[in-house]
PDB file of N, CA and C in Angstrom:
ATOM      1  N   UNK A   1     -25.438 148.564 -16.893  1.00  0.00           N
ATOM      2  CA  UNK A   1     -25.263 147.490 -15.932  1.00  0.00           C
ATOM      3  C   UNK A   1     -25.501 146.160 -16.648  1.00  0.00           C
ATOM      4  N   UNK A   2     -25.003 145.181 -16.623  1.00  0.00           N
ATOM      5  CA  UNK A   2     -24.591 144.037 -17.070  1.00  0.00           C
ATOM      6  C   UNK A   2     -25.394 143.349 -16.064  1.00  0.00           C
ATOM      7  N   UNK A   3     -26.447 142.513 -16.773  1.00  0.00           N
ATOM      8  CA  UNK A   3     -27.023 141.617 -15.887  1.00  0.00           C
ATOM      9  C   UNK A   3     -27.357 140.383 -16.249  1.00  0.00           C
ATOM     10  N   UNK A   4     -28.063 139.252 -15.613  1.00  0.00           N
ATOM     11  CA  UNK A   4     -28.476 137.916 -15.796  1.00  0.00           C
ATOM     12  C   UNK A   4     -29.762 138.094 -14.970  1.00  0.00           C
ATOM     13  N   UNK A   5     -30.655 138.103 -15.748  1.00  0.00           N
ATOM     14  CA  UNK A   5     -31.721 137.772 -15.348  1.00  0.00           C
ATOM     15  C   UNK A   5     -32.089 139.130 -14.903  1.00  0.00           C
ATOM     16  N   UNK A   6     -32.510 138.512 -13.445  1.00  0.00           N
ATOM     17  CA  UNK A   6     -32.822 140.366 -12.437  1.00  0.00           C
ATOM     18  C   UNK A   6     -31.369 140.622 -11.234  1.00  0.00           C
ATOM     19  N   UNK A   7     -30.069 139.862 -11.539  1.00  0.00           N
ATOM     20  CA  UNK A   7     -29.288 140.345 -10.695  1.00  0.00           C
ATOM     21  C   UNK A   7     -28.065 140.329 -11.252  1.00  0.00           C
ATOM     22  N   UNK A   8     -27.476 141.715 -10.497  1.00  0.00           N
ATOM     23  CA  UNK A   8     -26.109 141.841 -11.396  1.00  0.00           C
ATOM     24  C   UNK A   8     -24.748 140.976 -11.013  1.00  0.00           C
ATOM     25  N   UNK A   9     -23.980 140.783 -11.502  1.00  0.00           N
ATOM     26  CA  UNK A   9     -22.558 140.154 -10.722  1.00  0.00           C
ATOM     27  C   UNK A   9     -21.558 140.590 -10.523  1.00  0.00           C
ATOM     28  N   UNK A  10     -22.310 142.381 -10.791  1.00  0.00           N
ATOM     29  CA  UNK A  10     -20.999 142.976 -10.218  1.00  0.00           C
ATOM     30  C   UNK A  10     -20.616 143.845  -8.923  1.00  0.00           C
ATOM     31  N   UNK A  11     -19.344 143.386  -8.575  1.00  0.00           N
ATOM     32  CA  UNK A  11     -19.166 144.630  -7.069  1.00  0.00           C
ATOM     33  C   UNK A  11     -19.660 145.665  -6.729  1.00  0.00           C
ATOM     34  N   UNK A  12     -20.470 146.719  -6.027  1.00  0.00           N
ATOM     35  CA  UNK A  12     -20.080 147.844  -6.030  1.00  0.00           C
ATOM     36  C   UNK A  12     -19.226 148.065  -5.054  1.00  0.00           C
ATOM     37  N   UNK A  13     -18.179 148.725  -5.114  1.00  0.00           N
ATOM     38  CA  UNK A  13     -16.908 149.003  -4.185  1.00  0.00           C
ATOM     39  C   UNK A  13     -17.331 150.682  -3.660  1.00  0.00           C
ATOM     40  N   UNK A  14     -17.990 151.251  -2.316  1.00  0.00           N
ATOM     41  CA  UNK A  14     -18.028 152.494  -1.644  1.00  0.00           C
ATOM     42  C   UNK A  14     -16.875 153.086  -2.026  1.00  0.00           C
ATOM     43  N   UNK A  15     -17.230 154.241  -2.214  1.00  0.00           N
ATOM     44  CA  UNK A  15     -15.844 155.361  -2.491  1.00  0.00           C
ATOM     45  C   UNK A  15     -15.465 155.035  -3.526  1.00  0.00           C
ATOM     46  N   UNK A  16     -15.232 154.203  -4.470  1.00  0.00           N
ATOM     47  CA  UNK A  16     -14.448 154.102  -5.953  1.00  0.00           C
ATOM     48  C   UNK A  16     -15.211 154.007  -7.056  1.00  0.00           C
ATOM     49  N   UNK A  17     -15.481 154.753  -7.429  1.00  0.00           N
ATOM     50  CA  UNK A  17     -16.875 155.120  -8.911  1.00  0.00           C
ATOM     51  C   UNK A  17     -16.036 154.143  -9.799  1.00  0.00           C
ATOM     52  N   UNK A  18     -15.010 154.002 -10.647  1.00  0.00           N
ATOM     53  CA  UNK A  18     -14.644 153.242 -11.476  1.00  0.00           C
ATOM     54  C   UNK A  18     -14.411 151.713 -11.507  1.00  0.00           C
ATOM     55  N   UNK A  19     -14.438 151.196  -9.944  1.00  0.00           N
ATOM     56  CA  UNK A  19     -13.755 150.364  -9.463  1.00  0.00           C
ATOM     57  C   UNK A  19     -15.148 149.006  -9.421  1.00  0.00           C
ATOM     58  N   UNK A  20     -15.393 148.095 -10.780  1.00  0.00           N
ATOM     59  CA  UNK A  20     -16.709 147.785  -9.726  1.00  0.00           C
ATOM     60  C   UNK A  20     -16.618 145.736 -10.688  1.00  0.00           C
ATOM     61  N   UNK A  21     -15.830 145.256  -9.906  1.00  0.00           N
ATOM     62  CA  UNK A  21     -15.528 143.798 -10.501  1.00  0.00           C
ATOM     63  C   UNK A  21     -16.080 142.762 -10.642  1.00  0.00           C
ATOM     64  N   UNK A  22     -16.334 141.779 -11.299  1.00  0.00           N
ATOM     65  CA  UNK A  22     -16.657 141.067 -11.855  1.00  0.00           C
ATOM     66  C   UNK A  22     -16.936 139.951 -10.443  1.00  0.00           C
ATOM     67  N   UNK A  23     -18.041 139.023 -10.237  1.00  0.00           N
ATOM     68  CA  UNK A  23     -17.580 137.952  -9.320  1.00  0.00           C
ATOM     69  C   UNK A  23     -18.297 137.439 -10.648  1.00  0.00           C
ATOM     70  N   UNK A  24     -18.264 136.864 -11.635  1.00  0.00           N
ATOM     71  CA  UNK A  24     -18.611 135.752 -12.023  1.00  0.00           C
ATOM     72  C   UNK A  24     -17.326 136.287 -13.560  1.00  0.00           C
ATOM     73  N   UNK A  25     -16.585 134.924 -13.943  1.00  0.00           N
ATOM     74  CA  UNK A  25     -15.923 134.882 -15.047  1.00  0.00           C
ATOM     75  C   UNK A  25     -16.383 134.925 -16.063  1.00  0.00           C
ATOM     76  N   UNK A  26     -16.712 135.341 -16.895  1.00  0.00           N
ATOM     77  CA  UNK A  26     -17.637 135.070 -18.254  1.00  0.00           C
ATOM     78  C   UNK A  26     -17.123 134.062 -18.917  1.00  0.00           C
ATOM     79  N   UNK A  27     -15.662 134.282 -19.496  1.00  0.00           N
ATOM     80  CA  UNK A  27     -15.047 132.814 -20.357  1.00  0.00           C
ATOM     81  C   UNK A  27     -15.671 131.407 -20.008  1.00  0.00           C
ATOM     82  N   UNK A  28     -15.816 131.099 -18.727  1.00  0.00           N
ATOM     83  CA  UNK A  28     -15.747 129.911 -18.126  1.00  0.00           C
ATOM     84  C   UNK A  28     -17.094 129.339 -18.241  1.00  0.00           C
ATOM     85  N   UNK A  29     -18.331 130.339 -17.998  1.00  0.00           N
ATOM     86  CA  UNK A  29     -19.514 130.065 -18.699  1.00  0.00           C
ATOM     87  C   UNK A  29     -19.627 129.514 -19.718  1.00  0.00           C
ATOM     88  N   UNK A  30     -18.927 129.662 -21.086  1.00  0.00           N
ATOM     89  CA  UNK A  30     -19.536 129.057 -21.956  1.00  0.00           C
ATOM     90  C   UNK A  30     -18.889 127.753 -22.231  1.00  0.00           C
ATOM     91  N   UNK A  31     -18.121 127.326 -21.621  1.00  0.00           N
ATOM     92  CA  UNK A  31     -17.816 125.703 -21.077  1.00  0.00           C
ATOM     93  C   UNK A  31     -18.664 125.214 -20.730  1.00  0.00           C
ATOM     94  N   UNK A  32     -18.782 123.589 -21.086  1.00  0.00           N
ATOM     95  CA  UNK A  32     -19.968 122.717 -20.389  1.00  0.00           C
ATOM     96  C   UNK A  32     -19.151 122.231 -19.145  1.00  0.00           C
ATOM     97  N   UNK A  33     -17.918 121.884 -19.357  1.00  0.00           N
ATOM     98  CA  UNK A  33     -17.276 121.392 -18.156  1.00  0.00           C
ATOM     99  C   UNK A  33     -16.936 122.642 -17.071  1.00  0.00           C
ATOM    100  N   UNK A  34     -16.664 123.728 -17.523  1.00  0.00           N
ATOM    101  CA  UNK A  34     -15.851 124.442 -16.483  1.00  0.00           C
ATOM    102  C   UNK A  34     -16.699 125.253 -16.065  1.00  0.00           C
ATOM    103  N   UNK A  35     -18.335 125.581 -16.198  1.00  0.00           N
ATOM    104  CA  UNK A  35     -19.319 126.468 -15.455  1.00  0.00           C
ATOM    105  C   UNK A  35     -18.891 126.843 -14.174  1.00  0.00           C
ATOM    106  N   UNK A  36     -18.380 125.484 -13.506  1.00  0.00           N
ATOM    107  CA  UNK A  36     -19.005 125.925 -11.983  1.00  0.00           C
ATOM    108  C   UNK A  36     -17.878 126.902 -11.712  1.00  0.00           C
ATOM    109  N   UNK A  37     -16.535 126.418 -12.391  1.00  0.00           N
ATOM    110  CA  UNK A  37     -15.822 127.568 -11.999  1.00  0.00           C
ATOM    111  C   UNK A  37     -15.665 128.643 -12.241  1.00  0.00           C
ATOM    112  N   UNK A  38     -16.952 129.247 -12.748  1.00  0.00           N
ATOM    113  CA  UNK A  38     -16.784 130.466 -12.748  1.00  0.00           C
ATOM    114  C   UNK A  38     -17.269 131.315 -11.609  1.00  0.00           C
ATOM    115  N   UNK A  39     -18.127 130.763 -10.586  1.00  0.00           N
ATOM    116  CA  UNK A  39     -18.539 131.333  -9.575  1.00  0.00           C
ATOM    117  C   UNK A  39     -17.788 131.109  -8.413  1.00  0.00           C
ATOM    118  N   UNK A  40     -16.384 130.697  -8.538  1.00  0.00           N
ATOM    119  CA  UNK A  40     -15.591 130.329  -7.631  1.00  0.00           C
ATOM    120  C   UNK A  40     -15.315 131.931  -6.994  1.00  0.00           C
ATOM    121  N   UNK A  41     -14.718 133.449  -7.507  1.00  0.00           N
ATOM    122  CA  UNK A  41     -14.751 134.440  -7.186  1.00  0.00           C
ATOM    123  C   UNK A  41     -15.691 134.654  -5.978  1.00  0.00           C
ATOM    124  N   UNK A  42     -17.226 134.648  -6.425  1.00  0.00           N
ATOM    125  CA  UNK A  42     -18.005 135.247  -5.766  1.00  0.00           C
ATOM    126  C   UNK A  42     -17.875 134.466  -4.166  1.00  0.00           C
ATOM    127  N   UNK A  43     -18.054 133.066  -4.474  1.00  0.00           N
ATOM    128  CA  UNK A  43     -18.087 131.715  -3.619  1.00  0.00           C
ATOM    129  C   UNK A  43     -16.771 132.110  -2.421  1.00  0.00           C
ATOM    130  N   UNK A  44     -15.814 132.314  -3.111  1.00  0.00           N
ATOM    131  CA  UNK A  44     -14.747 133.194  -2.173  1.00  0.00           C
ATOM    132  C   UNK A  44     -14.900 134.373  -1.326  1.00  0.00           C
ATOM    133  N   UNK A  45     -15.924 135.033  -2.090  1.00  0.00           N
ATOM    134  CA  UNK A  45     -15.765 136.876  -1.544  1.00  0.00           C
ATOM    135  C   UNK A  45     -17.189 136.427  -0.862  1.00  0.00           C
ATOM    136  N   UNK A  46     -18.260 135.542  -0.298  1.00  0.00           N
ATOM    137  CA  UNK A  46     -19.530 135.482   0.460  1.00  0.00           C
ATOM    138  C   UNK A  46     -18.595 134.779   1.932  1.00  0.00           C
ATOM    139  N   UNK A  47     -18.056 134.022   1.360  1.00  0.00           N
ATOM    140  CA  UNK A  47     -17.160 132.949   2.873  1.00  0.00           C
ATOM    141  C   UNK A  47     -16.386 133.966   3.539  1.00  0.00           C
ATOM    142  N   UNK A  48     -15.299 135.340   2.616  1.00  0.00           N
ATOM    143  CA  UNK A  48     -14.558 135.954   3.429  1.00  0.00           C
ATOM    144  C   UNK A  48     -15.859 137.003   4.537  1.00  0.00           C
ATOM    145  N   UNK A  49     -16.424 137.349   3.240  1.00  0.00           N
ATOM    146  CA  UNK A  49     -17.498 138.279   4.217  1.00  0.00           C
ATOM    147  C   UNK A  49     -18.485 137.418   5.690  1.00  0.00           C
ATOM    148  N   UNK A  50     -18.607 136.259   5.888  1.00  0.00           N
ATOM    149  CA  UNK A  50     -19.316 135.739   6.432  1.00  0.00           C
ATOM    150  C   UNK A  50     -17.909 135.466   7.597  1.00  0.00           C
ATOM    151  N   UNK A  51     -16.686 135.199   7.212  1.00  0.00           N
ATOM    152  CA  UNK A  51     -15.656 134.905   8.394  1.00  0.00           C
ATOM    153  C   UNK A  51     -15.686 136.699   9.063  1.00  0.00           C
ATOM    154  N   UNK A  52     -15.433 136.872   7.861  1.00  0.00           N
ATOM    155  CA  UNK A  52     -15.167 138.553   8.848  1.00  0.00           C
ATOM    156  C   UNK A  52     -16.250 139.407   9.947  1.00  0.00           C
ATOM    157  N   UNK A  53     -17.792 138.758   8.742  1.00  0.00           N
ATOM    158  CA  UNK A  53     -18.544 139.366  10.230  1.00  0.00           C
ATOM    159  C   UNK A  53     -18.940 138.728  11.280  1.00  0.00           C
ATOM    160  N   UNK A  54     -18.525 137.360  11.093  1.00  0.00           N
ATOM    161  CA  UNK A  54     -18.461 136.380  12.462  1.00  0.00           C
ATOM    162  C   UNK A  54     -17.240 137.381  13.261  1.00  0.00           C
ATOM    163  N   UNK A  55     -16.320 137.545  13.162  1.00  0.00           N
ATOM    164  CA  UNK A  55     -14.975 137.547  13.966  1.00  0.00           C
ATOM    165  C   UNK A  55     -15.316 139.121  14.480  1.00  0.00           C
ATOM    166  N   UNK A  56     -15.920 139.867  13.477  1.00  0.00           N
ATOM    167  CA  UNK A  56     -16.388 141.239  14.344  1.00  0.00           C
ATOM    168  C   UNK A  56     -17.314 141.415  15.473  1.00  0.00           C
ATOM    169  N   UNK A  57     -18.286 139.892  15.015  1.00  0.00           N
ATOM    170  CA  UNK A  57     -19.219 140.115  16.043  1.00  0.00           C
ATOM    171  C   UNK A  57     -18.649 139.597  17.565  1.00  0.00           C
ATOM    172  N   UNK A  58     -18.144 138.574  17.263  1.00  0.00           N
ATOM    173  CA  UNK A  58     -17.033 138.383  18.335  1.00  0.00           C
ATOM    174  C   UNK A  58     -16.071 138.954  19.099  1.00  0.00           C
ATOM    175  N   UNK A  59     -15.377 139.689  18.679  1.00  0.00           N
ATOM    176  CA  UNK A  59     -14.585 140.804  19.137  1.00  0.00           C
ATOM    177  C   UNK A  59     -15.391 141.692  19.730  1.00  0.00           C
ATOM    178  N   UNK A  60     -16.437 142.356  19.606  1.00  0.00           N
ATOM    179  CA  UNK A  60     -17.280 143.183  20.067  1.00  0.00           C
ATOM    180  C   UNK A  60     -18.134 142.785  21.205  1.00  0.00           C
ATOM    181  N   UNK A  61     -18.448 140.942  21.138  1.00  0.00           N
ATOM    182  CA  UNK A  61     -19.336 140.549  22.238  1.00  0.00           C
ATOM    183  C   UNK A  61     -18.032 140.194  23.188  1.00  0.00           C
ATOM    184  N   UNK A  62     -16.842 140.144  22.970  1.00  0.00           N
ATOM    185  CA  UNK A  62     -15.558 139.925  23.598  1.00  0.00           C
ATOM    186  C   UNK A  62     -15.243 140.949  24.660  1.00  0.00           C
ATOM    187  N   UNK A  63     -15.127 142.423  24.315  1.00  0.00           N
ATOM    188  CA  UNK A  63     -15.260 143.228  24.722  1.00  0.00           C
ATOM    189  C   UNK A  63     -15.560 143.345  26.262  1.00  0.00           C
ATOM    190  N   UNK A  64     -17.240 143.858  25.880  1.00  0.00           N
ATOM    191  CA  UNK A  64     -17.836 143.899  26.943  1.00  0.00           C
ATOM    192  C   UNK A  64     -19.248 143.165  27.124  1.00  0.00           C
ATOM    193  N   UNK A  65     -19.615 142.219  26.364  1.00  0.00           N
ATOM    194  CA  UNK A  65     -20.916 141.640  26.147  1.00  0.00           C
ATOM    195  C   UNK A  65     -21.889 142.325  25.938  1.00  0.00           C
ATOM    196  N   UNK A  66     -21.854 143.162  24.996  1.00  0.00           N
ATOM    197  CA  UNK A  66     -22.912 143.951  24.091  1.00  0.00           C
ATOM    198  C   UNK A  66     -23.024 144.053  23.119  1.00  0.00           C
ATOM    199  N   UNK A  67     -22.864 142.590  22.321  1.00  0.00           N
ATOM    200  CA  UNK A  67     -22.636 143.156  20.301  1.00  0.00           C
ATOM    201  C   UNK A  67     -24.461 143.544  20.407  1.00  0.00           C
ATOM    202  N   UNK A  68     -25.437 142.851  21.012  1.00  0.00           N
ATOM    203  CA  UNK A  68     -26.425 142.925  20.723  1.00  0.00           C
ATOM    204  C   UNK A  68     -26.970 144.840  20.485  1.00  0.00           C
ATOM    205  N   UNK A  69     -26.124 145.507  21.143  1.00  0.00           N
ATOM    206  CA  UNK A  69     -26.522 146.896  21.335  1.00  0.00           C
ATOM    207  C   UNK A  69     -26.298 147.462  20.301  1.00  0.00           C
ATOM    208  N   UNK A  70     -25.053 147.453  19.558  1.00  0.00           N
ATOM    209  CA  UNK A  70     -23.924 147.576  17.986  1.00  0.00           C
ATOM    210  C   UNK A  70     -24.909 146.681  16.986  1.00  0.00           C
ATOM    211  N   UNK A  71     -25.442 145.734  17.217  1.00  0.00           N
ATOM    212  CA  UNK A  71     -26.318 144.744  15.809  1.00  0.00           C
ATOM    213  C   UNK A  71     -27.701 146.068  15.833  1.00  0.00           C
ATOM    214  N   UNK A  72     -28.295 146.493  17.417  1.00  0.00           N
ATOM    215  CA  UNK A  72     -29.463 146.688  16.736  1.00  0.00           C
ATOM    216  C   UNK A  72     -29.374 148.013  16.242  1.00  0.00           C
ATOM    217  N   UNK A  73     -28.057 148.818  16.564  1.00  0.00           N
ATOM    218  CA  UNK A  73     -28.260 150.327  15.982  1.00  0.00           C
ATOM    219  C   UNK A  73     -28.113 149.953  14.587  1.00  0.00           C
ATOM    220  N   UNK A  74     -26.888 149.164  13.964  1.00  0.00           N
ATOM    221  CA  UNK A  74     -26.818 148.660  12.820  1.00  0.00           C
ATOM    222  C   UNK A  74     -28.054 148.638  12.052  1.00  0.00           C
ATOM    223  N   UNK A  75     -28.523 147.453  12.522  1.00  0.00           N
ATOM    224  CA  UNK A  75     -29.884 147.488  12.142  1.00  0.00           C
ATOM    225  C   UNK A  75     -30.569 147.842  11.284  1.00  0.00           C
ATOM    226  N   UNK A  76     -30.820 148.864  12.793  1.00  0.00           N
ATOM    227  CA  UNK A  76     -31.808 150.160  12.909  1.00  0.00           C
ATOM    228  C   UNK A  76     -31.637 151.072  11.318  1.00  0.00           C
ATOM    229  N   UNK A  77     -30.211 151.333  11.427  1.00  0.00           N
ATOM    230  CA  UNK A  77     -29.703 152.565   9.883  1.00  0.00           C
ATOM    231  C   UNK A  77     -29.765 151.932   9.026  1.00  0.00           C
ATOM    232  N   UNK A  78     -29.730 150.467   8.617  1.00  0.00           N
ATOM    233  CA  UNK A  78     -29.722 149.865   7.825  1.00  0.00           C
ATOM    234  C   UNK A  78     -30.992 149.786   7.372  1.00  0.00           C
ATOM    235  N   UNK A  79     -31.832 149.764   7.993  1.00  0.00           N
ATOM    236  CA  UNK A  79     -33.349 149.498   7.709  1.00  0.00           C
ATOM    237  C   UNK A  79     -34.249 151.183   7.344  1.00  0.00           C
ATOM    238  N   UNK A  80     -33.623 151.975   8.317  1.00  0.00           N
ATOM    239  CA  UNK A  80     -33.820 153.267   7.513  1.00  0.00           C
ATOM    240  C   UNK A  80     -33.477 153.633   5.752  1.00  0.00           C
ATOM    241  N   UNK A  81     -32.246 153.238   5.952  1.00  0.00           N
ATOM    242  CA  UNK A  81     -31.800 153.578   4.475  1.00  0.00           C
ATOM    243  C   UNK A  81     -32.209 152.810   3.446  1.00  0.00           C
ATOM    244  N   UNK A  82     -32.330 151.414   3.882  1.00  0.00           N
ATOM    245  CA  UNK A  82     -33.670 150.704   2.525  1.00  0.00           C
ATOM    246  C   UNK A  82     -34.820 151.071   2.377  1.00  0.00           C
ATOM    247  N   UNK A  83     -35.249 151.712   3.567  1.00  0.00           N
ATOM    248  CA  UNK A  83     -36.833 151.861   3.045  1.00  0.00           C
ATOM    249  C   UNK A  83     -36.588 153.475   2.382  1.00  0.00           C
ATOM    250  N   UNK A  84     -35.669 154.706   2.721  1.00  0.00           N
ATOM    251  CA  UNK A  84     -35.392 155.723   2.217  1.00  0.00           C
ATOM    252  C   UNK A  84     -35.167 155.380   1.080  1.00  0.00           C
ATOM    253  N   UNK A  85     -34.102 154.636   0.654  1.00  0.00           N
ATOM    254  CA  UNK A  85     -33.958 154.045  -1.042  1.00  0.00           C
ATOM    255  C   UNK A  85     -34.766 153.808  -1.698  1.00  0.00           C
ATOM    256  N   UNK A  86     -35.878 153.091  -1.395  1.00  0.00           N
ATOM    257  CA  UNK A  86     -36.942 152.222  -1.918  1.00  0.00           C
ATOM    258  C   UNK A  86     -38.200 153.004  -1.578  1.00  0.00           C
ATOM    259  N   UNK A  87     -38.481 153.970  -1.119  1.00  0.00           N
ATOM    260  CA  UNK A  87     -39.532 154.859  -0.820  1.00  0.00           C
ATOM    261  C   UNK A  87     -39.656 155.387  -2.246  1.00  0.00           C
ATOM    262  N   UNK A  88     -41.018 155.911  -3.068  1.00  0.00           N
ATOM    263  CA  UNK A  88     -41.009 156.695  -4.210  1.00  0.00           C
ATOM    264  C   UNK A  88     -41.039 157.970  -3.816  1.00  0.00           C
ATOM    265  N   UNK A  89     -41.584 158.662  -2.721  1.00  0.00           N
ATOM    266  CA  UNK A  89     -41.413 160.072  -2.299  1.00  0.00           C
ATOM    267  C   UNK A  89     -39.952 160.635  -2.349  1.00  0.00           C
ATOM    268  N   UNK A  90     -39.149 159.812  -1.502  1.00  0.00           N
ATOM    269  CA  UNK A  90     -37.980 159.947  -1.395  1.00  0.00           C
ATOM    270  C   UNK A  90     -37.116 160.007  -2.379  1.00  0.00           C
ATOM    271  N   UNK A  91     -37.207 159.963  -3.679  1.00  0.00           N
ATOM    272  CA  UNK A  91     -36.331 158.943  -4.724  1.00  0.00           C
ATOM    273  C   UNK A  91     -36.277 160.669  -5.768  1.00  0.00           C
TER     274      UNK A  91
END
């Protein structure tokens, strides 16, 4: 794993073991002028993810006015499976 510091910059993509891309350019780093654009990728792929789970949560409170019921099961598994991950018994 390819890292900076303590975090990596790369994708992991579910379901595709080979598949795992770059959000930061390397070339562009070692420019003094062109740094910033190298985080233009990632800067792209946080805004799509942030439109998309706005518009889901919407659609869902659209519905029938219950995203709150769908956020907390979410949640809920979500918070299971970090602490299962991050448990040393478990591991």
């Amino acid at each position: 794993m390819q890292t900076r510091g303590l975090y990596s910059t790369k994708l992991v993509v579910p379901f595709a073991k080979h598949f795992h891309p770059d959000l930061v350019v390397e070339p562009l780093l070692r420019h003094s002028s062109l740094w910033p654009l190298a985080f233009l990728p990632f800067v792209i792929f946080v805004s799509l993810v942030i439109v998309f789970s706005s518009n889901a949560v919407n659609l869902t409170d659209g519905l029938d006015g219950l995203a709150i019921g769908c956020t907390v099961i979410a949640a809920g598994a979500l918070a299971v499976l970090t602490y299962i991950s991050g448990h040393a018994v478990f591991r």
